[in-house]
PDB file of N, CA and C in Angstrom:
ATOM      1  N   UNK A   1      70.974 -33.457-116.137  1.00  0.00           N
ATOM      2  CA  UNK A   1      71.620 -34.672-116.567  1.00  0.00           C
ATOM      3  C   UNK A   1      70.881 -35.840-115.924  1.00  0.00           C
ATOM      4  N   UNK A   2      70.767 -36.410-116.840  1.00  0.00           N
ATOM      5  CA  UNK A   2      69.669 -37.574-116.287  1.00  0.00           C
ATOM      6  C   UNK A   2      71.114 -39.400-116.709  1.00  0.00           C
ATOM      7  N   UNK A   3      70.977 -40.436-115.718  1.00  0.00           N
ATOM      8  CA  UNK A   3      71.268 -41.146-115.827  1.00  0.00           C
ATOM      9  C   UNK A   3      70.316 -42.154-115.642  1.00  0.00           C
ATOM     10  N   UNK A   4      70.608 -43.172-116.834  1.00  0.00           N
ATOM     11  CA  UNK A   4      69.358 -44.248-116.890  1.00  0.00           C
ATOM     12  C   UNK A   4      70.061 -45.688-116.855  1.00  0.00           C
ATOM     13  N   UNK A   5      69.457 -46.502-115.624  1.00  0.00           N
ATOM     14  CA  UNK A   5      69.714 -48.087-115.652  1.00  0.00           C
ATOM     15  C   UNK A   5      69.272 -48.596-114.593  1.00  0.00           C
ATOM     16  N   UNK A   6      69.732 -49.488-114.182  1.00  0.00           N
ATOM     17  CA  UNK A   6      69.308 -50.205-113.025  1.00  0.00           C
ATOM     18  C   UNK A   6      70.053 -50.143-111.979  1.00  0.00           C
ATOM     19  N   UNK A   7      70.018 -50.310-110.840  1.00  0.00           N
ATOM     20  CA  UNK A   7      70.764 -50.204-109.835  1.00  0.00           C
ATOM     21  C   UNK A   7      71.594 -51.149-109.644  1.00  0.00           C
ATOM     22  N   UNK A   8      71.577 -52.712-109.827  1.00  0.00           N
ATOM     23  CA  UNK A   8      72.676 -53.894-109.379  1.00  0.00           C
ATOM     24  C   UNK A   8      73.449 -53.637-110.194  1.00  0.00           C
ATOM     25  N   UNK A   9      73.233 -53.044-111.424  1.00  0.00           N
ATOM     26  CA  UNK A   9      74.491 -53.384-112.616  1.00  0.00           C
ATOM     27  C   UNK A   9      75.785 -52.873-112.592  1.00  0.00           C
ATOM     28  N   UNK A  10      76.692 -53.679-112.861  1.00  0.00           N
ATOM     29  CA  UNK A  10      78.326 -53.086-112.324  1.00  0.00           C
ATOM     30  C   UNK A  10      78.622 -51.754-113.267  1.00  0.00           C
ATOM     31  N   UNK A  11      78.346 -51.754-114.626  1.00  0.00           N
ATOM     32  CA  UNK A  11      78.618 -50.778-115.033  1.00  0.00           C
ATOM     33  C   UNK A  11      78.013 -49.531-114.639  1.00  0.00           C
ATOM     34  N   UNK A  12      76.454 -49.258-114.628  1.00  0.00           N
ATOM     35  CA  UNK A  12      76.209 -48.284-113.966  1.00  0.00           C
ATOM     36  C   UNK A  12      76.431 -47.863-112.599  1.00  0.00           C
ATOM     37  N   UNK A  13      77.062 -48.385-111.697  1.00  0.00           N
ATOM     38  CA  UNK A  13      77.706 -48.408-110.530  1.00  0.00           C
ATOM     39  C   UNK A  13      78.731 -47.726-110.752  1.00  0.00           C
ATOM     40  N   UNK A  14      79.402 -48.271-111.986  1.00  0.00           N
ATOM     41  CA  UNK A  14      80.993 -47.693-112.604  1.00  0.00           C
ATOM     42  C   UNK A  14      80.657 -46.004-112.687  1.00  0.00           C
ATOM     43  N   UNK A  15      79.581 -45.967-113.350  1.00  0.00           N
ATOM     44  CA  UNK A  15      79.011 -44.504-114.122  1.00  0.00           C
ATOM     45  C   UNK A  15      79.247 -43.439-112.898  1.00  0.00           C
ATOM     46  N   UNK A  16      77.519 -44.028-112.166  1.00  0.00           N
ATOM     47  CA  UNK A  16      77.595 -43.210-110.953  1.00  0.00           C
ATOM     48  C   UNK A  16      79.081 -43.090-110.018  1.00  0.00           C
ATOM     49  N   UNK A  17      79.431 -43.671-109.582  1.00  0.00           N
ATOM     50  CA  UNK A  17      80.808 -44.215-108.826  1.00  0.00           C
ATOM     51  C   UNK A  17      81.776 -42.561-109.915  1.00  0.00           C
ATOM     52  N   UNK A  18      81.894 -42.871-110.948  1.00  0.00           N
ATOM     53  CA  UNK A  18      82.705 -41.664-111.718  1.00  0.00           C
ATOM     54  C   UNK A  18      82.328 -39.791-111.187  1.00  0.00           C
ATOM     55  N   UNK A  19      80.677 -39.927-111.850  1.00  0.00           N
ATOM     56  CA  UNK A  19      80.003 -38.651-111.514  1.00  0.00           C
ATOM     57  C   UNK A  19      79.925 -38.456-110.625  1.00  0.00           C
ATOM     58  N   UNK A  20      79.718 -38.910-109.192  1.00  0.00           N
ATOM     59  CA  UNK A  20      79.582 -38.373-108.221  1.00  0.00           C
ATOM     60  C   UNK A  20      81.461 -38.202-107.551  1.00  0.00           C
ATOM     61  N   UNK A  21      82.281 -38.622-107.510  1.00  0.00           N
ATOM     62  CA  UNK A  21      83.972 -38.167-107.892  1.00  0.00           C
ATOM     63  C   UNK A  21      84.663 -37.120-108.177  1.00  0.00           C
ATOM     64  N   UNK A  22      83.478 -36.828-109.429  1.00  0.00           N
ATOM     65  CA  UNK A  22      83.671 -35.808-110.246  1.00  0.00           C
ATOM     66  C   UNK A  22      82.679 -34.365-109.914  1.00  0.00           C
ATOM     67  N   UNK A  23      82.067 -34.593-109.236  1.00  0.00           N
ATOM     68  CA  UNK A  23      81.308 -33.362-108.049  1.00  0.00           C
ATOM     69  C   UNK A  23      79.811 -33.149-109.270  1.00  0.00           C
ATOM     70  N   UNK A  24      79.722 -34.214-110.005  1.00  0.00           N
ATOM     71  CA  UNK A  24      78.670 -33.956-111.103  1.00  0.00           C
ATOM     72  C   UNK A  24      77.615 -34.311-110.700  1.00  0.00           C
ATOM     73  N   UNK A  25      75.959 -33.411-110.566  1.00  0.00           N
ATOM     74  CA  UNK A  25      74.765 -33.685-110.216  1.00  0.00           C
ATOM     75  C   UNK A  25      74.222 -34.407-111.235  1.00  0.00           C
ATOM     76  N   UNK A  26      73.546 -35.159-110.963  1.00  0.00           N
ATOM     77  CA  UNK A  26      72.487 -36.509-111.735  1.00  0.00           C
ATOM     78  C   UNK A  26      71.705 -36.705-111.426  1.00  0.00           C
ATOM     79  N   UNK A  27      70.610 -37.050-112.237  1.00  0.00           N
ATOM     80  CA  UNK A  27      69.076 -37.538-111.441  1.00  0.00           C
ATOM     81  C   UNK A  27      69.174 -38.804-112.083  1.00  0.00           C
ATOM     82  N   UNK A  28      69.003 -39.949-111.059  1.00  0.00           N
ATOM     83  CA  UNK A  28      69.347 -41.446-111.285  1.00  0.00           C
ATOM     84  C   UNK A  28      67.988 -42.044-111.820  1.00  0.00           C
ATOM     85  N   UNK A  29      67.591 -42.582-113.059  1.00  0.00           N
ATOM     86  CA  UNK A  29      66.370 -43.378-113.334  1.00  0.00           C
ATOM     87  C   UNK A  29      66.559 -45.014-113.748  1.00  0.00           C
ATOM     88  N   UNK A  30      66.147 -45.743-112.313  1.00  0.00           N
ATOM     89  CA  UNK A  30      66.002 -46.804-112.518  1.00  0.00           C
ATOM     90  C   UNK A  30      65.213 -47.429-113.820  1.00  0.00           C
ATOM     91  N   UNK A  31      65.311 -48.156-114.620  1.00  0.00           N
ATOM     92  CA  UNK A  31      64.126 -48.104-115.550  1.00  0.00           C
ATOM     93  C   UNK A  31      63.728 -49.260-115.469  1.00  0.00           C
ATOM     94  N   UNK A  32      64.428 -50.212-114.030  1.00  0.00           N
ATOM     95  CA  UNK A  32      63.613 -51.360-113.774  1.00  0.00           C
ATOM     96  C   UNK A  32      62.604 -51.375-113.221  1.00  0.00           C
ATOM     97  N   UNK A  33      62.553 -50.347-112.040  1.00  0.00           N
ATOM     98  CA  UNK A  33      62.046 -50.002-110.881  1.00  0.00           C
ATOM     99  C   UNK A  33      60.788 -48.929-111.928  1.00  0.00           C
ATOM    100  N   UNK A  34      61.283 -47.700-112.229  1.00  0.00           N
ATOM    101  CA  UNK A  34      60.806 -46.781-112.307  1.00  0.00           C
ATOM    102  C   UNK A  34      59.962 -46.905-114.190  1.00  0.00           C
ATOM    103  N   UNK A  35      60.300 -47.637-114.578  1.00  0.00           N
ATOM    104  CA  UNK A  35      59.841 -48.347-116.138  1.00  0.00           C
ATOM    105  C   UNK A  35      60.328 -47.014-116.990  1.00  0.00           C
ATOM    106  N   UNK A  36      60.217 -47.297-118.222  1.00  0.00           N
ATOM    107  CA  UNK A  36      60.850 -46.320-119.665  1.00  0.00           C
ATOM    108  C   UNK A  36      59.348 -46.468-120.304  1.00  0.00           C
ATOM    109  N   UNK A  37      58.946 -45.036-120.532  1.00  0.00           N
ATOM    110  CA  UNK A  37      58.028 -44.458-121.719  1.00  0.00           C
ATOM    111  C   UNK A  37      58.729 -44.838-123.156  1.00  0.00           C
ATOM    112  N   UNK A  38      57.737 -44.798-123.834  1.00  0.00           N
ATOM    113  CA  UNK A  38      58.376 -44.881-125.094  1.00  0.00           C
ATOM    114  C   UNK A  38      58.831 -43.646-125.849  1.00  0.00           C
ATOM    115  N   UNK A  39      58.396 -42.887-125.287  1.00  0.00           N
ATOM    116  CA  UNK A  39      59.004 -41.365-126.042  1.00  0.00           C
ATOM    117  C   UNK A  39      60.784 -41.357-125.722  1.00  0.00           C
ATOM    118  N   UNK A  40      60.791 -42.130-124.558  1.00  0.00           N
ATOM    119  CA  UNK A  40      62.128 -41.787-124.376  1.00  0.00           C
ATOM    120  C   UNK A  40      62.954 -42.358-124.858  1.00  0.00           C
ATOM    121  N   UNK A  41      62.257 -43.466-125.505  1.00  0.00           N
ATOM    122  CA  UNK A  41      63.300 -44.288-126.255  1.00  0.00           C
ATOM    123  C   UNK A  41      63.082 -44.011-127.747  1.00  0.00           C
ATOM    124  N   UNK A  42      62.368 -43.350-128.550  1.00  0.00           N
ATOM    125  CA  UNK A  42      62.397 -42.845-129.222  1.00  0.00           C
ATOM    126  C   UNK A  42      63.201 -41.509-129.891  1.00  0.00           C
ATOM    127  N   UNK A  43      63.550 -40.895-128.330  1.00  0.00           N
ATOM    128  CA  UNK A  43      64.808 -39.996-128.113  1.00  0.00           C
ATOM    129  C   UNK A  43      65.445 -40.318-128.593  1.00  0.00           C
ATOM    130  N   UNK A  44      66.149 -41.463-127.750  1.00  0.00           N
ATOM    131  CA  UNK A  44      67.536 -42.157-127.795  1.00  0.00           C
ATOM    132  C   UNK A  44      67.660 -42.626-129.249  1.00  0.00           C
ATOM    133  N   UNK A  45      66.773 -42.979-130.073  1.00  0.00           N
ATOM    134  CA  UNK A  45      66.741 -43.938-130.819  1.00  0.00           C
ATOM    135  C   UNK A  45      66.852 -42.606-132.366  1.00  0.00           C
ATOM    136  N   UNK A  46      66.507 -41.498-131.882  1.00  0.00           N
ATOM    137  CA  UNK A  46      66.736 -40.214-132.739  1.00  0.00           C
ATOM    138  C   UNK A  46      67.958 -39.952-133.107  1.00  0.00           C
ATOM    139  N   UNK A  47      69.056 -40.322-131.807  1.00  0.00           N
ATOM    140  CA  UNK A  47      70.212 -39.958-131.957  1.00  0.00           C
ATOM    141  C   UNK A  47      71.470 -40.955-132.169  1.00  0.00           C
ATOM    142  N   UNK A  48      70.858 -42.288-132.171  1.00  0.00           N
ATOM    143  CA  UNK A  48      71.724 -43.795-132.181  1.00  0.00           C
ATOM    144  C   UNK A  48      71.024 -44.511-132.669  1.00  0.00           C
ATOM    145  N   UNK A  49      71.476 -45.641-133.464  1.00  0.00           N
ATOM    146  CA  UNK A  49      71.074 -46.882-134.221  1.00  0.00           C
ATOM    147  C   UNK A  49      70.753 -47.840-132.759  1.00  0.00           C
ATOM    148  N   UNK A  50      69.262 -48.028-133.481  1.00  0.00           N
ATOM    149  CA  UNK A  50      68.987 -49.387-131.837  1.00  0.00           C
ATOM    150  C   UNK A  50      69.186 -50.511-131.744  1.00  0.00           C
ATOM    151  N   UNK A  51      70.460 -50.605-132.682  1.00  0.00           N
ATOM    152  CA  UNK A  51      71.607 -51.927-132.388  1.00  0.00           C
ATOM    153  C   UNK A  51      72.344 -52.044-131.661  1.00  0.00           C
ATOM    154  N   UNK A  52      72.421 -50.163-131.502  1.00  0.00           N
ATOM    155  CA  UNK A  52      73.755 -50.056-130.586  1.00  0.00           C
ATOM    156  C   UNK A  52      72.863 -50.235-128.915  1.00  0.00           C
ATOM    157  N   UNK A  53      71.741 -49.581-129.119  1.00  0.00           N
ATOM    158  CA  UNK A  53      70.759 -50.062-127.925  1.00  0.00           C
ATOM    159  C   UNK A  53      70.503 -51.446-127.097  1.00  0.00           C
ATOM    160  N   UNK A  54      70.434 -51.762-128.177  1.00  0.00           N
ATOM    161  CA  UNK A  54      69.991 -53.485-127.493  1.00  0.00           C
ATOM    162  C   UNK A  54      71.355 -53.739-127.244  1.00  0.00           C
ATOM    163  N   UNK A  55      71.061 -54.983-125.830  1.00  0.00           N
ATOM    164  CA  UNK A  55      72.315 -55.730-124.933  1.00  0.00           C
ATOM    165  C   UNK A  55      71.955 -57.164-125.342  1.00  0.00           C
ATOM    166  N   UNK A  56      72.722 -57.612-126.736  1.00  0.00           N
ATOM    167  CA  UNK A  56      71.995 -59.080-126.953  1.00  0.00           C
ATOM    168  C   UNK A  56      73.090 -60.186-125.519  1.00  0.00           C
ATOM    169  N   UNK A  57      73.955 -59.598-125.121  1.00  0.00           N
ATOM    170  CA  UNK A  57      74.718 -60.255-124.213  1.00  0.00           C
ATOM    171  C   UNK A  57      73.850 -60.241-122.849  1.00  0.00           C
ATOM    172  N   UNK A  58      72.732 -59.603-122.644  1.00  0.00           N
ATOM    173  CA  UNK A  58      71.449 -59.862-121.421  1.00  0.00           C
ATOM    174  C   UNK A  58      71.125 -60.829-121.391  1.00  0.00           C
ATOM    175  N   UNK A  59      70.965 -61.591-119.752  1.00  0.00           N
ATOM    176  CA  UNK A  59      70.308 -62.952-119.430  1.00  0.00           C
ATOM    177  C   UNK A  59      68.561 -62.289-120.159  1.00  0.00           C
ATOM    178  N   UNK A  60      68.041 -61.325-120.379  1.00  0.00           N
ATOM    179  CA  UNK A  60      66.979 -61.163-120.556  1.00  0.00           C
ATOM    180  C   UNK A  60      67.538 -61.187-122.238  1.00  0.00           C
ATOM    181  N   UNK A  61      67.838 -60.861-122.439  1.00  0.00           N
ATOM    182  CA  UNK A  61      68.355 -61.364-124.840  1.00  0.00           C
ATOM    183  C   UNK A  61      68.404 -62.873-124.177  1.00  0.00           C
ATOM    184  N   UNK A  62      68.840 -63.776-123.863  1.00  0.00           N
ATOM    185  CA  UNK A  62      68.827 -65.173-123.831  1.00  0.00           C
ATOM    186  C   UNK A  62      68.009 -65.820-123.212  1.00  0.00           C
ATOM    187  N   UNK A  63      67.055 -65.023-122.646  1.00  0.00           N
ATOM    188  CA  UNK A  63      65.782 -65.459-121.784  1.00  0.00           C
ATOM    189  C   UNK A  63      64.684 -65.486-123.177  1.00  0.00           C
ATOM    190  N   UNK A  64      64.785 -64.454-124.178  1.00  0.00           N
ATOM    191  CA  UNK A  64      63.978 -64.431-125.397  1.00  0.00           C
ATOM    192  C   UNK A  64      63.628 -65.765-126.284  1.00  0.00           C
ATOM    193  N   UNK A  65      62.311 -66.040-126.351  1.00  0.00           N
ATOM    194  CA  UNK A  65      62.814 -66.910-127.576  1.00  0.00           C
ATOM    195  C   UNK A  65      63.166 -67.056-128.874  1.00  0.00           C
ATOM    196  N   UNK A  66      63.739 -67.516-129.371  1.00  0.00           N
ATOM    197  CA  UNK A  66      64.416 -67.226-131.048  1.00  0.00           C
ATOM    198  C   UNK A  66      63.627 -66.926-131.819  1.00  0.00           C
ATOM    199  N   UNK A  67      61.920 -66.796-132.169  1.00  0.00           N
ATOM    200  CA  UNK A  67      61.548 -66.193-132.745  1.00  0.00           C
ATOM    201  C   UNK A  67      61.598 -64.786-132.351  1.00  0.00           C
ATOM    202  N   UNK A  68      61.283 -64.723-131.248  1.00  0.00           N
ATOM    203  CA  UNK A  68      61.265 -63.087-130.745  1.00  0.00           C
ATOM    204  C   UNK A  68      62.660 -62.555-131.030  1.00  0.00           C
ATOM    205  N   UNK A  69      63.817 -62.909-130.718  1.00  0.00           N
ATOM    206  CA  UNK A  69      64.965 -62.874-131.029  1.00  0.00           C
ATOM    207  C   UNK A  69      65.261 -62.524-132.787  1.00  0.00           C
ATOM    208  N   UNK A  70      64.690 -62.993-133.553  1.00  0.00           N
ATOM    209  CA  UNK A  70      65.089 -63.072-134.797  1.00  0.00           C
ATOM    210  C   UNK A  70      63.995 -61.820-135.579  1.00  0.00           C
ATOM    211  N   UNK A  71      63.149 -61.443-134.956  1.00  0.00           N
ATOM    212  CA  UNK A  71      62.156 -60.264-135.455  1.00  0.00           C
ATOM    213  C   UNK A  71      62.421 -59.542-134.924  1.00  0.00           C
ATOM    214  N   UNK A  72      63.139 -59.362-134.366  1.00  0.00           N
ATOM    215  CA  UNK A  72      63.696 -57.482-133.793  1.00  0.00           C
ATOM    216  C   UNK A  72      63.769 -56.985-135.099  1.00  0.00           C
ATOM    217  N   UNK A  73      63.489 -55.420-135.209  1.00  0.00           N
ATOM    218  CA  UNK A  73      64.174 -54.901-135.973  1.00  0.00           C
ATOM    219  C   UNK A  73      63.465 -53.483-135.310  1.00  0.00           C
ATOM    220  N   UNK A  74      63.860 -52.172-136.399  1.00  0.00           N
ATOM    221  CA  UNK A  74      63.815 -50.759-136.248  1.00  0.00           C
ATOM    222  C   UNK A  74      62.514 -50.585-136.014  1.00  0.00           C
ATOM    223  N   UNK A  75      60.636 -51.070-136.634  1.00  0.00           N
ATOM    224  CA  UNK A  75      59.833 -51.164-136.079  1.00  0.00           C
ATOM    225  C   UNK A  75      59.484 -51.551-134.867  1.00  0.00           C
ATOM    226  N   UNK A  76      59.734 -52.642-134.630  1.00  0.00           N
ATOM    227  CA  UNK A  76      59.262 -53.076-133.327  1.00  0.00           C
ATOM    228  C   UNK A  76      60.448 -53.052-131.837  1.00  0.00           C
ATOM    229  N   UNK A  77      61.335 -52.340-131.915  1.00  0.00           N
ATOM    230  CA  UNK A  77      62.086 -52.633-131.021  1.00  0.00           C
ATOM    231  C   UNK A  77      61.749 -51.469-130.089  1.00  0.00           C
ATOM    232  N   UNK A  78      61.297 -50.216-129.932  1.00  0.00           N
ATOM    233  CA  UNK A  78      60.676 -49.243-129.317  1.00  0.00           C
ATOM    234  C   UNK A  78      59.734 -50.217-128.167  1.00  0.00           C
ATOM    235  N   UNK A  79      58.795 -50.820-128.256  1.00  0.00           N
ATOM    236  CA  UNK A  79      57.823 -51.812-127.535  1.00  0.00           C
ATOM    237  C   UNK A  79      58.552 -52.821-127.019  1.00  0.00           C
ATOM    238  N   UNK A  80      59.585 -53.753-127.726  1.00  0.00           N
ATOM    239  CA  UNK A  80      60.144 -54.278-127.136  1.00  0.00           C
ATOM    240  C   UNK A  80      60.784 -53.927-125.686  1.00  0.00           C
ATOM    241  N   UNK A  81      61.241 -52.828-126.062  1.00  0.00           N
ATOM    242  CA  UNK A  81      61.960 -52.098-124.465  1.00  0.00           C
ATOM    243  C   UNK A  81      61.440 -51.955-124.132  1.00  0.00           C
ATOM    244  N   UNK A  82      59.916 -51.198-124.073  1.00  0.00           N
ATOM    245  CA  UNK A  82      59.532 -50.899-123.241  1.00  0.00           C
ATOM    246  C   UNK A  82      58.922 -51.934-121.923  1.00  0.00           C
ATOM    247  N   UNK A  83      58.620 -53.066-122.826  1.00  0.00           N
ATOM    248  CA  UNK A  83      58.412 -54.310-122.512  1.00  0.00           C
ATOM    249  C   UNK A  83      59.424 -55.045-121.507  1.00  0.00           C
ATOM    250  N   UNK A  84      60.699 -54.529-121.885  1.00  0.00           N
ATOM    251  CA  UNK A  84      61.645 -55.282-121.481  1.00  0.00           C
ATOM    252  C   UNK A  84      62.840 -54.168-121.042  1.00  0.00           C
ATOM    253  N   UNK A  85      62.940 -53.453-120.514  1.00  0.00           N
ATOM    254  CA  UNK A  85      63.855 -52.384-120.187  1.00  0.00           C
ATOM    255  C   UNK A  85      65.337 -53.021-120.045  1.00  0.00           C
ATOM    256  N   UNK A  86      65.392 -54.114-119.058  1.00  0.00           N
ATOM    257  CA  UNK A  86      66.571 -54.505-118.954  1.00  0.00           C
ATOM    258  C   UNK A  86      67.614 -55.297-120.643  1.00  0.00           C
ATOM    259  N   UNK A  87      66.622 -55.349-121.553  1.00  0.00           N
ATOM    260  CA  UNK A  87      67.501 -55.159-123.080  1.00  0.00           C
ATOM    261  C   UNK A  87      68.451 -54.214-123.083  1.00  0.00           C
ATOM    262  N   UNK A  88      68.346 -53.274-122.458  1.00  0.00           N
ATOM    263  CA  UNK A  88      69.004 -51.892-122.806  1.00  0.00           C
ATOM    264  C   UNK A  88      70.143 -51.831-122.473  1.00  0.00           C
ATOM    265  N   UNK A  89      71.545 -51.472-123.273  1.00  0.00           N
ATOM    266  CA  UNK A  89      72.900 -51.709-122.702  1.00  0.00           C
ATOM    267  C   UNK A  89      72.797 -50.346-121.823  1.00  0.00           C
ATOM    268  N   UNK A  90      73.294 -50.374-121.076  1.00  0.00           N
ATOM    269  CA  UNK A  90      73.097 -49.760-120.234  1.00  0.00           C
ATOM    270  C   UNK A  90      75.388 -48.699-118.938  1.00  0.00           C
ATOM    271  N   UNK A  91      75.131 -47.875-118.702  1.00  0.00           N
ATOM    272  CA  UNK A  91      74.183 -47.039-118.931  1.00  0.00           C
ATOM    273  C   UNK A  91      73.690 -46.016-119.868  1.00  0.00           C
ATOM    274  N   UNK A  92      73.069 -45.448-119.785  1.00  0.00           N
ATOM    275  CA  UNK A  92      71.724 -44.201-121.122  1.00  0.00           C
ATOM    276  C   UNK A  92      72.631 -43.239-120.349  1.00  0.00           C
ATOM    277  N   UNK A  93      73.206 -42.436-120.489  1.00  0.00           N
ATOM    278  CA  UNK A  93      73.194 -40.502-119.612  1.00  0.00           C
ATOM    279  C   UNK A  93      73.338 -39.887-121.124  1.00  0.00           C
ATOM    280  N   UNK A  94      72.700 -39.092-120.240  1.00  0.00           N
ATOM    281  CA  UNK A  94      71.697 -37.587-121.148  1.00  0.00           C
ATOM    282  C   UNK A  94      71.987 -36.400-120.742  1.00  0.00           C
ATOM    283  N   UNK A  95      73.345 -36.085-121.614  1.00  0.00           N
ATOM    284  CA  UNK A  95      73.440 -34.820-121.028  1.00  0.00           C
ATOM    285  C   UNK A  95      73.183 -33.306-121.879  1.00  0.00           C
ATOM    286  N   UNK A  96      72.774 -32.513-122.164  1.00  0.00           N
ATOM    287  CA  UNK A  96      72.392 -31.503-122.558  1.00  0.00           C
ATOM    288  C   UNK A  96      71.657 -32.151-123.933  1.00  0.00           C
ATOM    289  N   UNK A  97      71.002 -33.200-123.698  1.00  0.00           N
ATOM    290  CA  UNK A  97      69.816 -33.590-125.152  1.00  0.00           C
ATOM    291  C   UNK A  97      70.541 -34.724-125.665  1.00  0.00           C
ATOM    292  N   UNK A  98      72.095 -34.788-125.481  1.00  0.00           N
ATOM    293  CA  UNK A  98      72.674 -35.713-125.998  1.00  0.00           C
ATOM    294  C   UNK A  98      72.578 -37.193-125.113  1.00  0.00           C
ATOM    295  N   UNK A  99      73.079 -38.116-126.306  1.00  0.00           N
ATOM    296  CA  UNK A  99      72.742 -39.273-125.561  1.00  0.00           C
ATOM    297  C   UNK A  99      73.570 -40.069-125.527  1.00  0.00           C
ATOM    298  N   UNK A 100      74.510 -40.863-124.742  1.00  0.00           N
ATOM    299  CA  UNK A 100      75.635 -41.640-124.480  1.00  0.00           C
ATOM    300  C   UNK A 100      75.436 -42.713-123.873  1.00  0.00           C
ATOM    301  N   UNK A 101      75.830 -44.377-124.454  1.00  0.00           N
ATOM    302  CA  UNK A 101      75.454 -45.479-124.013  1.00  0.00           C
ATOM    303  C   UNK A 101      76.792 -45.848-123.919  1.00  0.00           C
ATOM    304  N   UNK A 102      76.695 -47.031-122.622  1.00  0.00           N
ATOM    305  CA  UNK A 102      77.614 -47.642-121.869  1.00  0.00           C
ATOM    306  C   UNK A 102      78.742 -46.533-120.822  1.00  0.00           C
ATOM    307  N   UNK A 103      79.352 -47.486-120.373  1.00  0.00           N
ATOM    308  CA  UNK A 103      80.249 -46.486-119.321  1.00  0.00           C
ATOM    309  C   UNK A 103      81.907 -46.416-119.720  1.00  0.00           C
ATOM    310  N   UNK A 104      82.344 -45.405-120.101  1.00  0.00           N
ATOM    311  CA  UNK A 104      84.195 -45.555-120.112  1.00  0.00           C
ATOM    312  C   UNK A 104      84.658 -44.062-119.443  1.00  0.00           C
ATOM    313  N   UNK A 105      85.395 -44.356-118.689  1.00  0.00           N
ATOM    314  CA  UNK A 105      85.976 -43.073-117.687  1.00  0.00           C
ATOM    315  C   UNK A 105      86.427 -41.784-119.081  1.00  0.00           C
ATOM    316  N   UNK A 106      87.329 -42.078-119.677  1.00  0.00           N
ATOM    317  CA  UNK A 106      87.652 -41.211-120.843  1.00  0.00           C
ATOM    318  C   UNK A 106      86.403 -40.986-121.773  1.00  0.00           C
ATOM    319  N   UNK A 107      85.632 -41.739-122.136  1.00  0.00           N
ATOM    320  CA  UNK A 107      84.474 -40.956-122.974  1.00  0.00           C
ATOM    321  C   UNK A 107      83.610 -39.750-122.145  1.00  0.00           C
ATOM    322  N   UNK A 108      83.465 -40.464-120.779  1.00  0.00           N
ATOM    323  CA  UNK A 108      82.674 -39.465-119.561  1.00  0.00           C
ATOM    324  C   UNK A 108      83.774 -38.090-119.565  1.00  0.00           C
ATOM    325  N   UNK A 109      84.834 -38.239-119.566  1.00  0.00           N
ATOM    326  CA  UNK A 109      85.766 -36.935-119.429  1.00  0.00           C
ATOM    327  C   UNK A 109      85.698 -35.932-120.323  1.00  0.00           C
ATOM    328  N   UNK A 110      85.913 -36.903-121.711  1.00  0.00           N
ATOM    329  CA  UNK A 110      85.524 -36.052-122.531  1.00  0.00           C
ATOM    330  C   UNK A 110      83.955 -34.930-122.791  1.00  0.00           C
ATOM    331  N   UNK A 111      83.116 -35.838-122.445  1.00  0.00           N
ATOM    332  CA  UNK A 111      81.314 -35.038-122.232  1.00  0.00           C
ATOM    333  C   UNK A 111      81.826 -33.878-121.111  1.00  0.00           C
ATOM    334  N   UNK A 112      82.527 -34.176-119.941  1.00  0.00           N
ATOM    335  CA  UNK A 112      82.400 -33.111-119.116  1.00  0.00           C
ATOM    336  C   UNK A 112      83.393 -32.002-119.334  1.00  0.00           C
ATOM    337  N   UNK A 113      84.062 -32.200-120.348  1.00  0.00           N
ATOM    338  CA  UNK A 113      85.749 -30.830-120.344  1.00  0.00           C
ATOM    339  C   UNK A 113      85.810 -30.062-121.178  1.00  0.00           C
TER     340      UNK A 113
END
């Protein structure tokens, strides 16, 4: 089980803060620190629409400028992240291939029961 985000962020704090509670092993990937390949977001992007991916509510989405902002789409948004990791709503956990974005105590319960 792999968990993916950044370390300051409250929600992934929330995540980890749950799994480790819950006696659940994780391997933590910063993807600020530690950067995102593009294969891996190509994963993610296998199994979810990368609308649901992108965090347009990021000081980094409002750091963009409106052209860049307005040409996102299903081509180019793979590079974008990779470019920009912190786009990513966050957190990513990956558990048996599957892929689950953002944090809610009851969705996590459900993956583990």
């Amino acid at each position: 089980m792999i968990l993916y985000g950044i370390s300051n962020c409250d929600t992934v704090k929330k995540a980890k803060s749950w799994l480790e509670k819950n006696n659940l092993d994780y391997h933590f990937h910063d993807f600020r620190k530690q950067g995102l390949e593009s294969a891996i977001i190509q994963d993610w992007l296998s199994q979810i629409d990368w609308q649901k991916l992108l965090n347009k509510r990021s000081t980094t989405w409002r750091n963009l400028d409106a052209k860049t902002q307005q040409s996102v789409n299903a081509e180019n948004i793979i590079q974008l992240l990779v470019e920009n990791p912190t786009l990513i709503k966050r957190p990513v956990l990956k558990v048996n291939g599957i892929i689950n974005i953002g944090f809610n105590a009851d969705t996590y319960q459900g993956i583990f029961n």
